[in-house]
Every structure is written in C-alpha cells, then in structure tokens.
Protein backbone atom coordinates (compact mmCIF):
# COMPACT_ATOMS: atom_id res chain seq x y z
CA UNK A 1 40.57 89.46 195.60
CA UNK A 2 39.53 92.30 197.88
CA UNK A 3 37.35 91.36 201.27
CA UNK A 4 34.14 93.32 200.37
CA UNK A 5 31.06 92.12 201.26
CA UNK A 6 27.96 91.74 198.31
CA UNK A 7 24.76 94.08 198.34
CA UNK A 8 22.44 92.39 200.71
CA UNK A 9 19.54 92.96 198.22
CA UNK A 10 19.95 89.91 195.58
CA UNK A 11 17.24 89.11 193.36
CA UNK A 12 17.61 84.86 193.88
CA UNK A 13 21.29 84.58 194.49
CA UNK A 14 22.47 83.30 197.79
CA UNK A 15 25.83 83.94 197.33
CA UNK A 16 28.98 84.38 200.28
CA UNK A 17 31.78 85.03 198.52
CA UNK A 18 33.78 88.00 197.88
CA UNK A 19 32.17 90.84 195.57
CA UNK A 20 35.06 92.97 194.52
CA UNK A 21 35.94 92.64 191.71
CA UNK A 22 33.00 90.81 189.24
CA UNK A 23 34.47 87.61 187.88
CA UNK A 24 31.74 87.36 185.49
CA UNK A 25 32.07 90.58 183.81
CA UNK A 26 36.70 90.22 183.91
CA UNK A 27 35.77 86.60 181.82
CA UNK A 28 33.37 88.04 179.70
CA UNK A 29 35.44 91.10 178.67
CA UNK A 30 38.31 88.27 177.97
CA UNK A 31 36.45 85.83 176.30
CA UNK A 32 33.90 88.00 173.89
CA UNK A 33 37.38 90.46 173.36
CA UNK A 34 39.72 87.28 172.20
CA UNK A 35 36.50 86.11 170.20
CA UNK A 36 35.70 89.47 168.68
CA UNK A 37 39.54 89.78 168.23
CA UNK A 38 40.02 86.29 166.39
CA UNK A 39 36.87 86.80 164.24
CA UNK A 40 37.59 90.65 162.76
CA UNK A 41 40.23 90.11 160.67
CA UNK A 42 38.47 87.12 159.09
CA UNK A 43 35.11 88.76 158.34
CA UNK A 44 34.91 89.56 154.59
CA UNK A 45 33.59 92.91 154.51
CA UNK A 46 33.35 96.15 157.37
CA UNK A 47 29.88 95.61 157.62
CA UNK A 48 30.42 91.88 159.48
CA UNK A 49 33.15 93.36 161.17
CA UNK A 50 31.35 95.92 163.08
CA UNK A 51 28.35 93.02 163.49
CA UNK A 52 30.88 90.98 165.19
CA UNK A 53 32.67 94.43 167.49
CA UNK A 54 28.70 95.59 168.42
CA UNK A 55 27.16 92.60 169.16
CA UNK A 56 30.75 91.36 171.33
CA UNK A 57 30.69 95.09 172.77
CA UNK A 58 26.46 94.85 173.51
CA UNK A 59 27.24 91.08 175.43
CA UNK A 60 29.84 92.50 177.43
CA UNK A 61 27.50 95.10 178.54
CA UNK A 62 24.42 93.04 179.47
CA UNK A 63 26.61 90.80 181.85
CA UNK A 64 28.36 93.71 183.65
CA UNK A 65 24.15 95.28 183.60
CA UNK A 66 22.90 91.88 184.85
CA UNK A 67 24.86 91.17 187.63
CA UNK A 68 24.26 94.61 188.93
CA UNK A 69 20.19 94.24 188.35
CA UNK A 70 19.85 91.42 190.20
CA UNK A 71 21.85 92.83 192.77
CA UNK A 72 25.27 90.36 193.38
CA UNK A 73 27.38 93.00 192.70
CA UNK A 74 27.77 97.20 193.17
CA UNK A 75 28.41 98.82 190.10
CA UNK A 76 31.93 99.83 191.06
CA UNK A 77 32.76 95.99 191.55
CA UNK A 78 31.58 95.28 187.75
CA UNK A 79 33.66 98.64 186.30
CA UNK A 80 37.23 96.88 188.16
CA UNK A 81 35.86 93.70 186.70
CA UNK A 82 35.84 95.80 182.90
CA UNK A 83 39.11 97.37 183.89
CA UNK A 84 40.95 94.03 184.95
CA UNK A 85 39.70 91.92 181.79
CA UNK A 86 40.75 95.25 179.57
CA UNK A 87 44.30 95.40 180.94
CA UNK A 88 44.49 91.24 180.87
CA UNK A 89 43.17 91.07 177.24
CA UNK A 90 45.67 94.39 176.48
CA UNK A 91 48.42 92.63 177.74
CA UNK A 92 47.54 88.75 175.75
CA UNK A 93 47.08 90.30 172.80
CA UNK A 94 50.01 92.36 173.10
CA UNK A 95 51.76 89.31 173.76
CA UNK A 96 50.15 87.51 170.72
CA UNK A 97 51.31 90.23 168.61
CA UNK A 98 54.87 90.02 169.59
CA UNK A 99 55.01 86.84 168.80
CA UNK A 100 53.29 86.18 165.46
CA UNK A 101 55.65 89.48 164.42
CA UNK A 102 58.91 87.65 165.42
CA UNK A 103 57.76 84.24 163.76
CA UNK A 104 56.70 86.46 160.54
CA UNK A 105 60.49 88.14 160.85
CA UNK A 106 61.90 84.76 160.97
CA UNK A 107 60.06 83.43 158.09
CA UNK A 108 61.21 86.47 156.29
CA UNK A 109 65.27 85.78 156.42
C-alpha cells in the first residue's frame, strides 16, 4: 500500500516489493481471529476455550516475530499489519453479528 522500501538485511529472502504494511501478519491476524472466533463458542468447557484463544493469540505472534527476525519487514510495518487485520476482523465480525441477530429476530416473529 505505502512505497517503503524493505530492510536491506534479509536473512534468505530476495524480496522487491513494498514493505509497509506486513501482509503476512494482516492474514494471519484474520485467519487465526475468524478460526479462534468460529471455534470458542463450540469448545465444551473454558479450559479448551482459552487452548484455542492462546495458542491462536501465540501463532499470531510468531508470524508478526518471524518476519521481523529474518529481516523482510521493520517492526512498525508488522504492528500496521496487526492493526489493519484487527480493524478488518472488527469490522467482519461485526458484520456477522448483525446479521445472524436479524435472521434470529426474524425467526422469532
């Protein structure tokens, strides 16, 4: 989205393309958040709940740490990338709610 260059220190990755914002860590807060998000409400007791919210939470964290070890992004690209799949999933879910609640409200009368 934004012209910034990557750190010229990679660890193995040859890679041109824009580094602002991290695409990996937006798609990993959207996919592990919709997965964690699907998968809570069916878990049968809190303890498998908070298994599934830690070990989502922990994932999202090693890909936003990874791509900032091995140097293809700066750290402030992968904290937009956590802010942009945050306000995305916010804003799907949101949706999601909305519209389950109407269907229920129709089902209702």
């Amino acid at each position: 989205m934004i012209n910034r260059p990557r750190p010229t220190d990679q660890l193995g990755i040859v890679v041109t393309d824009n580094s602002f914002p991290s695409g990996h860590t937006i798609s990993s807060m959207i996919c592990y958040g919709f997965l964690a998000y699907l998968l809570v409400p069916k878990m049968p007791s809190l303890f498998w709940k908070w298994v599934i919210v830690i070990a989502s939470i922990l994932t999202m964290a090693f890909v936003g740490f990874s791509r900032v070890f091995l140097g293809g992004h700066y750290l402030t690209d992968v904290i937009a990338g956590y802010a942009l799949g945050l306000a995305w999933g916010a804003l799907v879910f949101t949706l999601i709610e909305r519209i389950s609640f109407r269907r229920k409200a129709h089902r209702v009368t």
